[in-house]
PDB file of N, CA and C in Angstrom:
ATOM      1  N   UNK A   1     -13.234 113.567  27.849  1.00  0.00           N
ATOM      2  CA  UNK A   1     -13.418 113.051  29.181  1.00  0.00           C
ATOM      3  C   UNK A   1     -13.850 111.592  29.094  1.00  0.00           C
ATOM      4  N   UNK A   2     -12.937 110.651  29.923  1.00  0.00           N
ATOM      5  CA  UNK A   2     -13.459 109.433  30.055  1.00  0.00           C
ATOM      6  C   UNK A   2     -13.155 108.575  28.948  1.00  0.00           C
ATOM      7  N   UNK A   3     -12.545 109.404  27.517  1.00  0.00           N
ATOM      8  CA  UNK A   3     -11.748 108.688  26.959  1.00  0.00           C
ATOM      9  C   UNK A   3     -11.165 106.947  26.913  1.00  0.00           C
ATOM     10  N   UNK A   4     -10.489 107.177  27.558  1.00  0.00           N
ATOM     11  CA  UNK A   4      -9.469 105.818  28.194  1.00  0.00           C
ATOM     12  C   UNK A   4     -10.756 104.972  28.853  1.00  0.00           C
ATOM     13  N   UNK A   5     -11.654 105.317  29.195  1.00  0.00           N
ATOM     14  CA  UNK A   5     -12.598 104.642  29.680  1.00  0.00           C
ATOM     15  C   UNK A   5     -13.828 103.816  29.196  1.00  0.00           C
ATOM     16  N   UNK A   6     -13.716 104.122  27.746  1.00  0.00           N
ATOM     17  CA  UNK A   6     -14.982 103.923  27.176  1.00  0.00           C
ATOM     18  C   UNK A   6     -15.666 102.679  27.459  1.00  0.00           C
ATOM     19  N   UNK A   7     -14.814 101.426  27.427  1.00  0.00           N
ATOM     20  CA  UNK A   7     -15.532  99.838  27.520  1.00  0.00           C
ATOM     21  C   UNK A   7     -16.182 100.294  29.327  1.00  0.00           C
ATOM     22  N   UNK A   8     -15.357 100.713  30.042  1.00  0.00           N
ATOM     23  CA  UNK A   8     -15.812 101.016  31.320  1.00  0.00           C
ATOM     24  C   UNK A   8     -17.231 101.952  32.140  1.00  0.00           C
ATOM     25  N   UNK A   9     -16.996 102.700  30.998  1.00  0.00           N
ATOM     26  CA  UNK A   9     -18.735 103.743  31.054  1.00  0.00           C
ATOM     27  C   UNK A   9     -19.425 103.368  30.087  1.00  0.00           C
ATOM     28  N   UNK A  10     -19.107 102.540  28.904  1.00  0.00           N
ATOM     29  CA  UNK A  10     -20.615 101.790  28.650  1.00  0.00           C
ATOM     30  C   UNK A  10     -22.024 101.464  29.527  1.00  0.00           C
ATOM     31  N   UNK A  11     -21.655 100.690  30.333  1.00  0.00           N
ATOM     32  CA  UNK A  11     -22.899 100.010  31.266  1.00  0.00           C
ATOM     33  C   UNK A  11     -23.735 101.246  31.678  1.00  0.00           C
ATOM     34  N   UNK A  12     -22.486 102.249  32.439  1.00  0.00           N
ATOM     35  CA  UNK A  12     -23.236 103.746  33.172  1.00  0.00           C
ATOM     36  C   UNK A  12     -24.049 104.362  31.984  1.00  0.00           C
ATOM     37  N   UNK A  13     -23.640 104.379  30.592  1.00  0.00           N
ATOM     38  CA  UNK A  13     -24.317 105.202  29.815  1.00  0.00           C
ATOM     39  C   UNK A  13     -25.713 104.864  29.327  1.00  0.00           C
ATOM     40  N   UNK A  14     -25.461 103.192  29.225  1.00  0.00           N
ATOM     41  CA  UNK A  14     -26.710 102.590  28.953  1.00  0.00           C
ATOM     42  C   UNK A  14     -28.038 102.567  30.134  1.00  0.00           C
ATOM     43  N   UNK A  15     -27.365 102.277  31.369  1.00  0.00           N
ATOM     44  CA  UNK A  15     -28.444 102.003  32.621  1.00  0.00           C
ATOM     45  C   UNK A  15     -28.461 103.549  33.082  1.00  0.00           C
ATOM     46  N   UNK A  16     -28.066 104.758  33.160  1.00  0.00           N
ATOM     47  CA  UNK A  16     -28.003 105.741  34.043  1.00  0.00           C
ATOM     48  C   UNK A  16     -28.674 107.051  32.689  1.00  0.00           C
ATOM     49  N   UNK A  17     -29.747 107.609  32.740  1.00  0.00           N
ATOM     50  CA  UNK A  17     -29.721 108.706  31.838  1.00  0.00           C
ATOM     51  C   UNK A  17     -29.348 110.075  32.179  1.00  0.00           C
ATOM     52  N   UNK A  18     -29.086 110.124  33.657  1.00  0.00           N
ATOM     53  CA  UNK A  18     -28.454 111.414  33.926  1.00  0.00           C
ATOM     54  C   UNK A  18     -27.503 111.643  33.235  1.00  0.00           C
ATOM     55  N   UNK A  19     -26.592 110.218  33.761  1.00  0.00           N
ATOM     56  CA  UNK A  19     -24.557 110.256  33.076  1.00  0.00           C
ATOM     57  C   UNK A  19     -24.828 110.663  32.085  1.00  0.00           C
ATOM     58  N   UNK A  20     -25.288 110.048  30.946  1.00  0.00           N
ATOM     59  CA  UNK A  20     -25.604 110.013  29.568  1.00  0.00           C
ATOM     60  C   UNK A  20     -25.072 110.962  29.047  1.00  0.00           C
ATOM     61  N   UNK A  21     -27.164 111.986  29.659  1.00  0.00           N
ATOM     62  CA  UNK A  21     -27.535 113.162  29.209  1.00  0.00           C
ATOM     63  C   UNK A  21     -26.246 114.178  29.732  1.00  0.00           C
ATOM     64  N   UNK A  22     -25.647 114.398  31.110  1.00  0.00           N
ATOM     65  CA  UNK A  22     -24.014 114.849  31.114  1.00  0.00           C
ATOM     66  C   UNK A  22     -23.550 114.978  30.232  1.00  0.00           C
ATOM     67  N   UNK A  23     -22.644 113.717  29.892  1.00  0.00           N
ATOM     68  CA  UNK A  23     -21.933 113.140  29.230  1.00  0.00           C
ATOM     69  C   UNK A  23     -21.718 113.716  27.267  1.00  0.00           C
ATOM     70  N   UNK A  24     -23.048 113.778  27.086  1.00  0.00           N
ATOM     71  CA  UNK A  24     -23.423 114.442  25.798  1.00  0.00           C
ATOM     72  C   UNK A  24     -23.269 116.444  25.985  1.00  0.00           C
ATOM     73  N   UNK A  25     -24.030 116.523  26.941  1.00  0.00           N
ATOM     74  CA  UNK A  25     -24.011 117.853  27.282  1.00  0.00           C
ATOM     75  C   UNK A  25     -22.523 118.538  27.149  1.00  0.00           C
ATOM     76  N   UNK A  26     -21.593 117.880  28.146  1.00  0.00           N
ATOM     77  CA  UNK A  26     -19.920 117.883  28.608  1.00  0.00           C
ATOM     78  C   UNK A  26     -19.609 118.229  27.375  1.00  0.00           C
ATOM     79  N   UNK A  27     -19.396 116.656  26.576  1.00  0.00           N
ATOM     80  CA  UNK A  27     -18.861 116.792  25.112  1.00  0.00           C
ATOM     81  C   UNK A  27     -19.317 117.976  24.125  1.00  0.00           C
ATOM     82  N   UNK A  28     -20.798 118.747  24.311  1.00  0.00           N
ATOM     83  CA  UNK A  28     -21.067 119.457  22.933  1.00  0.00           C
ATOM     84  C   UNK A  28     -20.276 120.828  23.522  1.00  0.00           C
ATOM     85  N   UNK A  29     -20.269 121.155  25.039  1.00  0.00           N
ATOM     86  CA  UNK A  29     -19.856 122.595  25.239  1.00  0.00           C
ATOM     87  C   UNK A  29     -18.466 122.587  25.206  1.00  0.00           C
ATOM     88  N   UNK A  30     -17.647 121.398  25.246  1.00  0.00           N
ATOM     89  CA  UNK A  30     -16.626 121.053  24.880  1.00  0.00           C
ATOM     90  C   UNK A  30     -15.666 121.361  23.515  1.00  0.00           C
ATOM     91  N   UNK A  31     -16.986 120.889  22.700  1.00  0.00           N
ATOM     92  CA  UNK A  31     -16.961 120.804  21.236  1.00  0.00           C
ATOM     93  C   UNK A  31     -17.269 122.854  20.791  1.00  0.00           C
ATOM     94  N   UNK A  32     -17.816 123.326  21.330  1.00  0.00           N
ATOM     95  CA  UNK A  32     -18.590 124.818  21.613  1.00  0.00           C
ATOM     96  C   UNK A  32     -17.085 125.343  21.901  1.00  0.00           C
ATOM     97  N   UNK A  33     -16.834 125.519  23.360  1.00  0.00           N
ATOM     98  CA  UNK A  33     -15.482 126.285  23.949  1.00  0.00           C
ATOM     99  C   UNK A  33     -14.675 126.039  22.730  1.00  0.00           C
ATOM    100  N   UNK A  34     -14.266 125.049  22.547  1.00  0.00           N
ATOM    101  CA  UNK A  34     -12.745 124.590  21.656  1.00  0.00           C
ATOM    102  C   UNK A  34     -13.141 125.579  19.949  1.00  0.00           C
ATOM    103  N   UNK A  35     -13.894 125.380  19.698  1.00  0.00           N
ATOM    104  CA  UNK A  35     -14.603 126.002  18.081  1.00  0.00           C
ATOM    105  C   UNK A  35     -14.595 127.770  18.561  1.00  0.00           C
ATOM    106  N   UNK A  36     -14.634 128.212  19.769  1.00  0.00           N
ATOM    107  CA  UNK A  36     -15.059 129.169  20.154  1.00  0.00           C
ATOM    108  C   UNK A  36     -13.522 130.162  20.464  1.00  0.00           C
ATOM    109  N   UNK A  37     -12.374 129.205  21.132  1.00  0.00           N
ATOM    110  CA  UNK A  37     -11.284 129.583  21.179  1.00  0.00           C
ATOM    111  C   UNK A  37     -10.338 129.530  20.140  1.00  0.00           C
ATOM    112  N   UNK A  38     -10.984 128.733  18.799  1.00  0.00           N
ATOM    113  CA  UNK A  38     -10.086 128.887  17.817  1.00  0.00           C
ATOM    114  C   UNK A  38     -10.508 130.029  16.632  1.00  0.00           C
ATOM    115  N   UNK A  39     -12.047 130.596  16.839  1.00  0.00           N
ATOM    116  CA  UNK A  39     -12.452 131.752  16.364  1.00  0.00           C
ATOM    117  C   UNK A  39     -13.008 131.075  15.379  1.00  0.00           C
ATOM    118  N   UNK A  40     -13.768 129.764  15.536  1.00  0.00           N
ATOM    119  CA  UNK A  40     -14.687 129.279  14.287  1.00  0.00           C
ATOM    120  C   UNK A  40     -15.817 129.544  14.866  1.00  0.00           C
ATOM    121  N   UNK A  41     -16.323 129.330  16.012  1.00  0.00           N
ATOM    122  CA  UNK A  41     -17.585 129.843  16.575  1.00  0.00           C
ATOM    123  C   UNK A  41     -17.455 131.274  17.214  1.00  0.00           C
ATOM    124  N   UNK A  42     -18.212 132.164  16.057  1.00  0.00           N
ATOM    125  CA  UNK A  42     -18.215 133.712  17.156  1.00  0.00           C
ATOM    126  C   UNK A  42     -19.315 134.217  18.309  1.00  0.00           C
ATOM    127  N   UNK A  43     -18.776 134.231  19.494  1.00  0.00           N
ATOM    128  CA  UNK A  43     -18.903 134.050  20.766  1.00  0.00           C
ATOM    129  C   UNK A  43     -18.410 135.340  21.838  1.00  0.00           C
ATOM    130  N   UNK A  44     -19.295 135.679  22.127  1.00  0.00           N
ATOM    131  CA  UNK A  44     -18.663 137.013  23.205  1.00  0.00           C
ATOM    132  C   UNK A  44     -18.084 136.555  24.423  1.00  0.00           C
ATOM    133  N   UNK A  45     -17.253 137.142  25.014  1.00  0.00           N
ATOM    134  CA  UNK A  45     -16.433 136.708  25.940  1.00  0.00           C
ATOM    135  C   UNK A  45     -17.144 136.421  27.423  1.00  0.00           C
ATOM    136  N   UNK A  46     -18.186 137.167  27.226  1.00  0.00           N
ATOM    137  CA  UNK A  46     -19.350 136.962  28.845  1.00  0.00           C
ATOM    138  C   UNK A  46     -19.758 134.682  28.360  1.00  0.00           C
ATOM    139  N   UNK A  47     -20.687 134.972  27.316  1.00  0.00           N
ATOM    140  CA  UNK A  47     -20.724 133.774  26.868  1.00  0.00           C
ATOM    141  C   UNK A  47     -19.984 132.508  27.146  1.00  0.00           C
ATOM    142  N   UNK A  48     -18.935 132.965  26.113  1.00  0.00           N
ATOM    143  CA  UNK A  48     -17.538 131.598  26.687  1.00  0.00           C
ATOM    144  C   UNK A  48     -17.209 131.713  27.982  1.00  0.00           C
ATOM    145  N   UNK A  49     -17.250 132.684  28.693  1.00  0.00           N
ATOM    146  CA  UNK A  49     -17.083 132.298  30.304  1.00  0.00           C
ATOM    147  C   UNK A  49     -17.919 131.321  30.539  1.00  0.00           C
ATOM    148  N   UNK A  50     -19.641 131.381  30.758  1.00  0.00           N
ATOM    149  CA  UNK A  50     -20.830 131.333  31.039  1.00  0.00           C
ATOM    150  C   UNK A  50     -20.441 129.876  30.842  1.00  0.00           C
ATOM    151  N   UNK A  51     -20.156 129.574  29.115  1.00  0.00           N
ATOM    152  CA  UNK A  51     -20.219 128.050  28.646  1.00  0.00           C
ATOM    153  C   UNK A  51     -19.263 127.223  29.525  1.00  0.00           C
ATOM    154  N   UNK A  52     -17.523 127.653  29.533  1.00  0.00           N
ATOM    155  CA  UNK A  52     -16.842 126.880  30.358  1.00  0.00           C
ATOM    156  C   UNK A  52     -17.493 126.753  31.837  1.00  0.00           C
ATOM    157  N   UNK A  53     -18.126 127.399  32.644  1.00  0.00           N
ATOM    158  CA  UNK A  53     -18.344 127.111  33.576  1.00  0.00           C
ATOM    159  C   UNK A  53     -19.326 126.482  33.593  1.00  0.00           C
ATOM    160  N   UNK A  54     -20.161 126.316  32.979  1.00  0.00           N
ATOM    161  CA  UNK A  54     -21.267 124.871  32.417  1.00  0.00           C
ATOM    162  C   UNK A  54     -20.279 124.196  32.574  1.00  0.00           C
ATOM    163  N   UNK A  55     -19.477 123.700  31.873  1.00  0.00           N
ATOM    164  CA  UNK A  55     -18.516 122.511  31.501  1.00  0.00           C
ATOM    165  C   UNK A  55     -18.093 122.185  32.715  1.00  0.00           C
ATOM    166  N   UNK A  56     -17.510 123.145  33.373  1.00  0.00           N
ATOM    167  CA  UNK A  56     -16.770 122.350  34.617  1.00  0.00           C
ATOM    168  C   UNK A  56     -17.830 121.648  35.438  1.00  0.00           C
ATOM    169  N   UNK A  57     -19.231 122.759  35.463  1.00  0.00           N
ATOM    170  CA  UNK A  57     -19.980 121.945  36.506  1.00  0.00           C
ATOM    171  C   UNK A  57     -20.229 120.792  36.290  1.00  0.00           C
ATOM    172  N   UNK A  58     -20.416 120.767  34.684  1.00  0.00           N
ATOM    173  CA  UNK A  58     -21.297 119.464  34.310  1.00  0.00           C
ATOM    174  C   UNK A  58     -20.213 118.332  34.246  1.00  0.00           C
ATOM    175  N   UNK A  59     -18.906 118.654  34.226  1.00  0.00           N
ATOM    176  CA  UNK A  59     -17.626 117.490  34.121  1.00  0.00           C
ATOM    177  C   UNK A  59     -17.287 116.905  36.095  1.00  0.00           C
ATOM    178  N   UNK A  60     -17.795 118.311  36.684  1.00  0.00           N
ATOM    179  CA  UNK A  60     -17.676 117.614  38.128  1.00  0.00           C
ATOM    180  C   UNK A  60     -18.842 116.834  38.728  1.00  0.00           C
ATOM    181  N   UNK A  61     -20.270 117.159  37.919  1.00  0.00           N
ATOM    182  CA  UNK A  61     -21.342 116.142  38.528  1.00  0.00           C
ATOM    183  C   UNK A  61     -21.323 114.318  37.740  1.00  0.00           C
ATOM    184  N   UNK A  62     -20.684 114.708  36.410  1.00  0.00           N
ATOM    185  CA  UNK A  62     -19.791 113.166  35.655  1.00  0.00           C
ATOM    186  C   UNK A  62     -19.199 112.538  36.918  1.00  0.00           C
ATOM    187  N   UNK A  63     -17.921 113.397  37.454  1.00  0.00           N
ATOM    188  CA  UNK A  63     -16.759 112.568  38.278  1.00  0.00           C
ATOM    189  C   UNK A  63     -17.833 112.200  39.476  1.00  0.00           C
ATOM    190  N   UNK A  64     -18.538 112.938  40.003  1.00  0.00           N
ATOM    191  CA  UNK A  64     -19.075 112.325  41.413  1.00  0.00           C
ATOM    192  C   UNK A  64     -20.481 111.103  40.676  1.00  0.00           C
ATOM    193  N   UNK A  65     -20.867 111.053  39.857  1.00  0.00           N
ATOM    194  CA  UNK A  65     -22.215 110.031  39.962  1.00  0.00           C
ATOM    195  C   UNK A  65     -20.882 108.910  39.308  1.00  0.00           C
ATOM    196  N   UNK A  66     -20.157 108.762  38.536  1.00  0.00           N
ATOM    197  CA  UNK A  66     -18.368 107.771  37.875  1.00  0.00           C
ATOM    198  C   UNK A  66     -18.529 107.182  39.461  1.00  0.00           C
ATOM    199  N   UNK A  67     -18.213 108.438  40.341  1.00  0.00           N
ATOM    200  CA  UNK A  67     -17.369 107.980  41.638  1.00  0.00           C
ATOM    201  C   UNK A  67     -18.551 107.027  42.912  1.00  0.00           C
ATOM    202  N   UNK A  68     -19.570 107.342  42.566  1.00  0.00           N
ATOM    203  CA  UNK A  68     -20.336 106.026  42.954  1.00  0.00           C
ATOM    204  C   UNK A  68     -20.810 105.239  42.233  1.00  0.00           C
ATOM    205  N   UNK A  69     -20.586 104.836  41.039  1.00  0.00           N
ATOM    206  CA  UNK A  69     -20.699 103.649  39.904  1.00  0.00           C
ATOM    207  C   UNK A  69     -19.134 102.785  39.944  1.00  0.00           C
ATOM    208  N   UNK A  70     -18.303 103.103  40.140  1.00  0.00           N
ATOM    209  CA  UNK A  70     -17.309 102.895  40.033  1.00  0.00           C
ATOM    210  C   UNK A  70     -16.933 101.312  41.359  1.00  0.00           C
ATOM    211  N   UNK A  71     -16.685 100.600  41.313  1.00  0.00           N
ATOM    212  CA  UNK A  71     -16.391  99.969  41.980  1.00  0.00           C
ATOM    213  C   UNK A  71     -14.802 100.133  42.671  1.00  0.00           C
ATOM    214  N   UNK A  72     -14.907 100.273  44.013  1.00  0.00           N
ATOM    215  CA  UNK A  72     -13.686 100.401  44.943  1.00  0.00           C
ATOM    216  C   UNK A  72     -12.034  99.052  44.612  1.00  0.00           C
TER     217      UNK A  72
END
């Protein structure tokens, strides 16, 4: 997430510790699901639900605090 963006969410990552702390969060359950669907992390299926839906929340409170940092 935010990839393509990096020179652009610098500033947010440095001045904002919510984004940040997100941002890190996003990436590890990210890093979790993906290890989890390839059967390197063993994980019960209640769990990996539980985790992706962390992820989404925490990837949709990213896009809305992006979407008022973001200049129009």
């Amino acid at each position: 997430m935010f990839e393509d963006q990096q020179t652009e969410i610098e500033p947010l990552m440095k001045s904002n510790t919510e984004f940040r702390t997100l941002y890190h969060r996003h990436k590890d359950l990210d890093n979790k699901a993906r290890d989890a669907d390839l059967g390197v992390l063993p994980i019960d299926a209640t769990t990996l639900h539980n985790m992706k839906k962390e992820k989404l929340i925490t990837k949709q409170r990213l896009l809305n605090l992006w979407a008022l940092y973001r200049p129009l």
